[in-house]
Every structure is written in structure tokens, then in C-alpha cells.
PDB file of N, CA and C in Angstrom:
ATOM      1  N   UNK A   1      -4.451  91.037 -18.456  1.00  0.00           N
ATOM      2  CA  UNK A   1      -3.071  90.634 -18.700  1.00  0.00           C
ATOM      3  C   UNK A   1      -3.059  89.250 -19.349  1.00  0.00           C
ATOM      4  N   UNK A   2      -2.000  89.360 -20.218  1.00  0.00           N
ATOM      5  CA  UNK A   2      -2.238  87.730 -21.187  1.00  0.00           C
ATOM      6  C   UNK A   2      -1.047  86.791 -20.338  1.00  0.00           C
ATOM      7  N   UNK A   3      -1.848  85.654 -19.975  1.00  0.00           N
ATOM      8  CA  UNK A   3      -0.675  84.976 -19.482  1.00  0.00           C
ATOM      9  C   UNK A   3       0.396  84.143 -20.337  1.00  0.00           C
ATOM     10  N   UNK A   4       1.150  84.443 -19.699  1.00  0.00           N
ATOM     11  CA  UNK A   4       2.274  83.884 -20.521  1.00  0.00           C
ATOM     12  C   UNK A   4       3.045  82.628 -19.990  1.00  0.00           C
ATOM     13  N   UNK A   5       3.375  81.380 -20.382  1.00  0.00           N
ATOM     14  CA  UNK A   5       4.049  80.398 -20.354  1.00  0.00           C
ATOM     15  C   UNK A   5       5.855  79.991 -20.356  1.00  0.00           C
ATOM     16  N   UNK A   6       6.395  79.518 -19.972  1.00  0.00           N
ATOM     17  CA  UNK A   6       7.761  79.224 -20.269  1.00  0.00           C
ATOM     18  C   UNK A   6       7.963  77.776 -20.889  1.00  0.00           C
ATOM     19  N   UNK A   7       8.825  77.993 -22.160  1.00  0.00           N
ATOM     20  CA  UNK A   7       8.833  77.126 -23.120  1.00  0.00           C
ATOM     21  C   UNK A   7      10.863  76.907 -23.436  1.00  0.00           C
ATOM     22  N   UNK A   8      10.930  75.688 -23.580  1.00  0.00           N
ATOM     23  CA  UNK A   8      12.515  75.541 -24.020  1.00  0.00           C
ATOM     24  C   UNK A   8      12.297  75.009 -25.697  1.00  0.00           C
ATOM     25  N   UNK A   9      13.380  75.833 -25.976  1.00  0.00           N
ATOM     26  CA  UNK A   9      13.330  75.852 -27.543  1.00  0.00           C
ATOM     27  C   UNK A   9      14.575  75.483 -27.836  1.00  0.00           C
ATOM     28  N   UNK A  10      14.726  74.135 -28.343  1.00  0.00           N
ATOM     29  CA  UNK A  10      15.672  73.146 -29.366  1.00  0.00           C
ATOM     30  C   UNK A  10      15.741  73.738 -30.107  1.00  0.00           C
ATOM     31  N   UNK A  11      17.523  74.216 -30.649  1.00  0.00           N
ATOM     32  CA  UNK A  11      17.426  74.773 -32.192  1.00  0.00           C
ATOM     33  C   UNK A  11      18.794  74.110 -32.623  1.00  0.00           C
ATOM     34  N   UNK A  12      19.092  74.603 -33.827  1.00  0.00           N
ATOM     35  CA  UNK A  12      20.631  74.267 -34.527  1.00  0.00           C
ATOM     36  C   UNK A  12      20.722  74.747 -35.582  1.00  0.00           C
ATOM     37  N   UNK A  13      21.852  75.311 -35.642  1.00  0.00           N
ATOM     38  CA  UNK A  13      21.714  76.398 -37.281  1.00  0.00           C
ATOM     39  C   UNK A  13      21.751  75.137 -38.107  1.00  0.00           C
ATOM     40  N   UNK A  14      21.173  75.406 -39.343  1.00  0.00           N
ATOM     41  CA  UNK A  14      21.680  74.502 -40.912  1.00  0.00           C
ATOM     42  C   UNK A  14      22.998  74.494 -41.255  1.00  0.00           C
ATOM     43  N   UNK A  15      23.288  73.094 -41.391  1.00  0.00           N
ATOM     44  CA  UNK A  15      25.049  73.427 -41.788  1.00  0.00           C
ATOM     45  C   UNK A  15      25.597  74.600 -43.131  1.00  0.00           C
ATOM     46  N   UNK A  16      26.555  74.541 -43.023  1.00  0.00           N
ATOM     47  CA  UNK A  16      27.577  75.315 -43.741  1.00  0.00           C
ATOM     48  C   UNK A  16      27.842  76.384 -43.492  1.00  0.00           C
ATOM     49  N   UNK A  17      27.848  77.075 -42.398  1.00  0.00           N
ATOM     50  CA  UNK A  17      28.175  78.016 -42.189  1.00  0.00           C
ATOM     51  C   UNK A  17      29.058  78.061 -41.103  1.00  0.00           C
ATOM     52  N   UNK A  18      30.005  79.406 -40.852  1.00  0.00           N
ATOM     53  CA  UNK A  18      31.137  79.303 -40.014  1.00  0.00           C
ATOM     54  C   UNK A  18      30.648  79.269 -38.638  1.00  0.00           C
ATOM     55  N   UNK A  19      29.883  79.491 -38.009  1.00  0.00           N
ATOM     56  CA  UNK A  19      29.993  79.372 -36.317  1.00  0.00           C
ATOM     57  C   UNK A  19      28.564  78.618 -36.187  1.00  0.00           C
ATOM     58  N   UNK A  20      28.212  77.585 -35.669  1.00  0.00           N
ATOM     59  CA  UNK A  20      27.250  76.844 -35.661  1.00  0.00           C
ATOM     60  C   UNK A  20      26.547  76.979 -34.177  1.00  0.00           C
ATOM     61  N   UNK A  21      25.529  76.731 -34.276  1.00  0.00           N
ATOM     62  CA  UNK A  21      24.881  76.644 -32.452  1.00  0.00           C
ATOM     63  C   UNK A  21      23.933  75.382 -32.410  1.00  0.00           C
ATOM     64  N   UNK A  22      23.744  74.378 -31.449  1.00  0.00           N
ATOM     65  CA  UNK A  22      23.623  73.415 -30.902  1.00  0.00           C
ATOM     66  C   UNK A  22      22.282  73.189 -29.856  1.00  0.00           C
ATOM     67  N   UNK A  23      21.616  73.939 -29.480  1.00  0.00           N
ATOM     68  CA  UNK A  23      21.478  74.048 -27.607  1.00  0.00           C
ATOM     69  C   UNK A  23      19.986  74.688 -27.725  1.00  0.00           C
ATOM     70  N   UNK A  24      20.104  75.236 -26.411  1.00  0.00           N
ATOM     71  CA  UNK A  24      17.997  75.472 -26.295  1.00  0.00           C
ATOM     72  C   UNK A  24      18.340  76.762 -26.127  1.00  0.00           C
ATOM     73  N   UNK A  25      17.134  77.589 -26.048  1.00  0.00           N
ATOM     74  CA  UNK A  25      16.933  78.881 -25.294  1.00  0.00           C
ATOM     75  C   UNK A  25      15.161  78.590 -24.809  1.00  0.00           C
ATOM     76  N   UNK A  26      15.541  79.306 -23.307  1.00  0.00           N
ATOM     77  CA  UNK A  26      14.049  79.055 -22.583  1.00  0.00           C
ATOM     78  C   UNK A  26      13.597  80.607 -22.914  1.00  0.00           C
ATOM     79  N   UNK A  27      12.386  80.765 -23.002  1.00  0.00           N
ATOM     80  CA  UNK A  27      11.598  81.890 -23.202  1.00  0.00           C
ATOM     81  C   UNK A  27      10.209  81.492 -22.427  1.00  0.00           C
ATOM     82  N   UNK A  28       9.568  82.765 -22.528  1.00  0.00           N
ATOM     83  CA  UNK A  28       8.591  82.957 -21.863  1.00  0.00           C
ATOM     84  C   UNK A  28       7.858  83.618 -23.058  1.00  0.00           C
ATOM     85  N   UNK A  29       6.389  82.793 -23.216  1.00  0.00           N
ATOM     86  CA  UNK A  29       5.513  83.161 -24.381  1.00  0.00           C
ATOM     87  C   UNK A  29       4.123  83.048 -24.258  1.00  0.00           C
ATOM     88  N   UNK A  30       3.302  83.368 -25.218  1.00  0.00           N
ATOM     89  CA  UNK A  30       1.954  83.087 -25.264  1.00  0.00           C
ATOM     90  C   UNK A  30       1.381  81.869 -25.535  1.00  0.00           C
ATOM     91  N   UNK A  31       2.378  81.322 -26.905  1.00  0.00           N
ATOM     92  CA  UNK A  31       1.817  79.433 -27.051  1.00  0.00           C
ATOM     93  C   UNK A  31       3.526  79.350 -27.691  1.00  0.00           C
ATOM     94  N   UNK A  32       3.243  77.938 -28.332  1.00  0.00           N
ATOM     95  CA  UNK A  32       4.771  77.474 -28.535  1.00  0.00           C
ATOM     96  C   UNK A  32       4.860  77.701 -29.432  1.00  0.00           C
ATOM     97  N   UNK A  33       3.955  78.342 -30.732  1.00  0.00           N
ATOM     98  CA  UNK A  33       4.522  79.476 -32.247  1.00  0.00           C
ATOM     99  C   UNK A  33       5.400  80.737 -31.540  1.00  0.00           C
ATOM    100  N   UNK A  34       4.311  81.651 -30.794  1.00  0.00           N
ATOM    101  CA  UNK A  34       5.460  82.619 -30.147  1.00  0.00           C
ATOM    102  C   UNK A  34       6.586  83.033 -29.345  1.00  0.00           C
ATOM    103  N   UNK A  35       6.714  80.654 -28.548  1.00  0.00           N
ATOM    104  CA  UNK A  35       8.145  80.654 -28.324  1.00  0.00           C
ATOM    105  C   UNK A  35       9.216  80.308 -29.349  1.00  0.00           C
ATOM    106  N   UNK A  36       8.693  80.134 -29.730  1.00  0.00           N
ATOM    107  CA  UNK A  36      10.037  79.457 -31.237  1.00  0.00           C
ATOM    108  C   UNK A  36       9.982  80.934 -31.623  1.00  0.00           C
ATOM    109  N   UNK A  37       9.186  81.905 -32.286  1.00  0.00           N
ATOM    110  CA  UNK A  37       9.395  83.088 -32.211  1.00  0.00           C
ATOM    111  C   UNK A  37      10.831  83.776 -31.864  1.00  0.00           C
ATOM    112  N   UNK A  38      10.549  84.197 -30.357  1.00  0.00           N
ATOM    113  CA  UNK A  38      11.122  84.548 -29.117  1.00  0.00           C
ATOM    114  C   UNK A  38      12.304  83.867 -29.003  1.00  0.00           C
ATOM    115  N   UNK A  39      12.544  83.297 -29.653  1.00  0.00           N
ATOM    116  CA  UNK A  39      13.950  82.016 -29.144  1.00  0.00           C
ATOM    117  C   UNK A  39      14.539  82.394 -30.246  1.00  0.00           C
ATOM    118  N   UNK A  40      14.166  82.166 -31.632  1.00  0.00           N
ATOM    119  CA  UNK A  40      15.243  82.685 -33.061  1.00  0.00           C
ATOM    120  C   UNK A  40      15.360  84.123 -32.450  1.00  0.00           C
ATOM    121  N   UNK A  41      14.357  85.235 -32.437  1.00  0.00           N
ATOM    122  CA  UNK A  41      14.702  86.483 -32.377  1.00  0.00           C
ATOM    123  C   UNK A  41      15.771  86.414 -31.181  1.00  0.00           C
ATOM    124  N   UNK A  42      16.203  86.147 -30.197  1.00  0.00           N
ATOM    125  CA  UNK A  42      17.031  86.239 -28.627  1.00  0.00           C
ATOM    126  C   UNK A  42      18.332  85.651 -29.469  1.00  0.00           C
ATOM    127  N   UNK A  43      18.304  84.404 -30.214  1.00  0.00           N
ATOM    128  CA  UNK A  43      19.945  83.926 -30.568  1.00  0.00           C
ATOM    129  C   UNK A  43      20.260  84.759 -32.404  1.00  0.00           C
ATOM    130  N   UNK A  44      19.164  85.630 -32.484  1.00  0.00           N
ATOM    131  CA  UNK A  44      19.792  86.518 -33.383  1.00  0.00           C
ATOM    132  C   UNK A  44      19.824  87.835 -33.008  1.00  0.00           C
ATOM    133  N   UNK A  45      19.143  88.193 -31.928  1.00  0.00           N
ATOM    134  CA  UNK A  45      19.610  89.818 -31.706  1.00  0.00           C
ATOM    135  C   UNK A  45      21.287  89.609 -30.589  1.00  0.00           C
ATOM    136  N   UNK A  46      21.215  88.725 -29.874  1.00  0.00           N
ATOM    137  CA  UNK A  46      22.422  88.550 -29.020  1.00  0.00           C
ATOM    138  C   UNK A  46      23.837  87.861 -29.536  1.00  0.00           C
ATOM    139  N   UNK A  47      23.615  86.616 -30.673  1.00  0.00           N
ATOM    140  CA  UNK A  47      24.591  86.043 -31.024  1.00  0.00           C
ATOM    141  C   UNK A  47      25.300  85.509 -32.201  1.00  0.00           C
ATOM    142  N   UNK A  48      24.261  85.675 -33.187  1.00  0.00           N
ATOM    143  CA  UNK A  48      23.759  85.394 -34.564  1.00  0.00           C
ATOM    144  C   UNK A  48      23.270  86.442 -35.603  1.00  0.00           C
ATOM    145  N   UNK A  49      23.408  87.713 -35.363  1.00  0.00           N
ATOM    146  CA  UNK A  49      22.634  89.337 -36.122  1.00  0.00           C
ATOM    147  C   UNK A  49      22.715  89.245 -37.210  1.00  0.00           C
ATOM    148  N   UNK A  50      23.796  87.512 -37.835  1.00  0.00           N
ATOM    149  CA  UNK A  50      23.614  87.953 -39.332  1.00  0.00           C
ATOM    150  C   UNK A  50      22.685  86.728 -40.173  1.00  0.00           C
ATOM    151  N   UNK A  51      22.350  85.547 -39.125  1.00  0.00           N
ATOM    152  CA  UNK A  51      22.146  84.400 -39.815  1.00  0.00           C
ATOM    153  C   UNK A  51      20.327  84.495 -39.817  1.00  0.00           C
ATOM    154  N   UNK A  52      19.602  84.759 -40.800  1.00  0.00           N
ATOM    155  CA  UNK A  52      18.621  85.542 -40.734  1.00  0.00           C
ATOM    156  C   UNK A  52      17.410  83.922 -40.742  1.00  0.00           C
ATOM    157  N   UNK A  53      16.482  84.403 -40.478  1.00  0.00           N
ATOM    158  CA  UNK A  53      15.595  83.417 -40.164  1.00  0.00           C
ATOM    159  C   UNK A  53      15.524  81.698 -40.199  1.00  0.00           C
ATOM    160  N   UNK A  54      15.371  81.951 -41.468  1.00  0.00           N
ATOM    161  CA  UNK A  54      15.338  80.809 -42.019  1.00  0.00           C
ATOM    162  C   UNK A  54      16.967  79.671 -42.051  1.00  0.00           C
ATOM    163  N   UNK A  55      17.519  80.173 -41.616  1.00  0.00           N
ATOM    164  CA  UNK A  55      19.004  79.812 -41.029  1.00  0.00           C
ATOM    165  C   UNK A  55      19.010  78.493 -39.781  1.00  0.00           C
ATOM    166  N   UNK A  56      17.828  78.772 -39.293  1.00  0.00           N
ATOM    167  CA  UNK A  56      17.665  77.797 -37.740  1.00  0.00           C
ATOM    168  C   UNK A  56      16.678  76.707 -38.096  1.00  0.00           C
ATOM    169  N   UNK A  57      16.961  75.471 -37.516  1.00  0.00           N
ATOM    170  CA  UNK A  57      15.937  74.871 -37.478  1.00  0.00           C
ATOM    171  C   UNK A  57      15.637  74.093 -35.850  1.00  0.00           C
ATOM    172  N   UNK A  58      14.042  74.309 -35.847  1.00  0.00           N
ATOM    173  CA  UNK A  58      13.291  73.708 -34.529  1.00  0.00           C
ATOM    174  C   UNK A  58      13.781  72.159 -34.578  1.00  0.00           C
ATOM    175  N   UNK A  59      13.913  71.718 -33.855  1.00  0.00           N
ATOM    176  CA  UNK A  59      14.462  70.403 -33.134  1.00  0.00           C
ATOM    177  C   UNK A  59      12.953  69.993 -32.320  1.00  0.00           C
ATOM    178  N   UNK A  60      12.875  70.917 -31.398  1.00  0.00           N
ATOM    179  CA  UNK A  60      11.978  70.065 -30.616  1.00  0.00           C
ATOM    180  C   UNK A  60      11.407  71.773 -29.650  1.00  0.00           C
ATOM    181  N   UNK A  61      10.143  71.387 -29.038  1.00  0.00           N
ATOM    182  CA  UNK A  61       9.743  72.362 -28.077  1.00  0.00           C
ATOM    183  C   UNK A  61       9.240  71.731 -26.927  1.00  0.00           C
ATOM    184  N   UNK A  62       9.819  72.259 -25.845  1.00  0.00           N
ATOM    185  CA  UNK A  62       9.135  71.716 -24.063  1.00  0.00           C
ATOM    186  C   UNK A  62       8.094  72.848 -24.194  1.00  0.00           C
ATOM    187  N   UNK A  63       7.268  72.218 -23.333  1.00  0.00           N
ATOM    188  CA  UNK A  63       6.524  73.306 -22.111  1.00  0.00           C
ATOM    189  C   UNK A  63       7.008  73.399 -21.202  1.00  0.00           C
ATOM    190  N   UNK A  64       7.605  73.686 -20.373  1.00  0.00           N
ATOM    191  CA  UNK A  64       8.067  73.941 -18.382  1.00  0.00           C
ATOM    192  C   UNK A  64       7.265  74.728 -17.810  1.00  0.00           C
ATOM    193  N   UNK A  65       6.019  73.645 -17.115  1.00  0.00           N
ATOM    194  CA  UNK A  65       5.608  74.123 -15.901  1.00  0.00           C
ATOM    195  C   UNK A  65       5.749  75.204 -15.046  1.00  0.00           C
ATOM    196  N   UNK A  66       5.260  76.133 -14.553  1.00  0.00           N
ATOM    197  CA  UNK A  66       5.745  76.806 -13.619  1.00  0.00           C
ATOM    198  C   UNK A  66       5.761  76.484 -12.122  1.00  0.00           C
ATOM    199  N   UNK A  67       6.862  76.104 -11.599  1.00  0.00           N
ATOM    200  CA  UNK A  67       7.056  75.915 -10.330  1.00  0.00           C
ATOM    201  C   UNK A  67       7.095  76.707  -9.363  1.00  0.00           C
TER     202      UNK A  67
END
């Protein structure tokens, strides 16, 4: 079994467009390429289906420990 990590992912769409997003999404991943991954795919299959990849930009990535 591959272990997997929990990572918070800083994002913010690129301006000009009508509904903007701000904020993190935590995921659970293999390293912090396949949480940034995991984090665009989650705020585009749930909230975003049309603003396609390259639309977001990384801000910043945590690691979070598992407690």
C-alpha cells in the first residue's frame, strides 16, 4: 500500500473571470505534485467544471502532519 500524506493547497483563480476562489483545499496525496493535482481536480469537478487547468494558480503548499 502506498502511503499517502495530507497536504493543504493555496490556490486562486487568475483574474478576469466571473466567480473567483480565494482559499485552500486539504487533500490527501502521494507528494505535493499529486496534491496540487488533487486540489485543482476537487475545485473543478465540484465547483469550477468550466475553468480548466491552467485557470488556477498555486499560492503556496503545507504538509499537515498526521495527528
Amino acid at each position: 500500500m502506498i502511503s499517502q500524506s495530507k497536504y493543504r493547497v493555496w490556490l486562486k483563480t487568475v483574474g478576469g473571470f466571473h466567480a473567483q476562489y480565494n482559499g485552500y483545499v486539504d487533500v490527501f496525496a502521494e507528494n505535493m505534485e499529486d496534491g496540487v493535482q488533487r486540489a485543482i481536480d476537487r475545485l473543478r469537478n465540484e465547483s469550477f467544471p468550466d475553468y480548466p487547468r491552467n485557470f488556477w494558480q498555486v499560492l503556496r503548499v503545507e504538509f499537515l502532519p498526521n495527528l
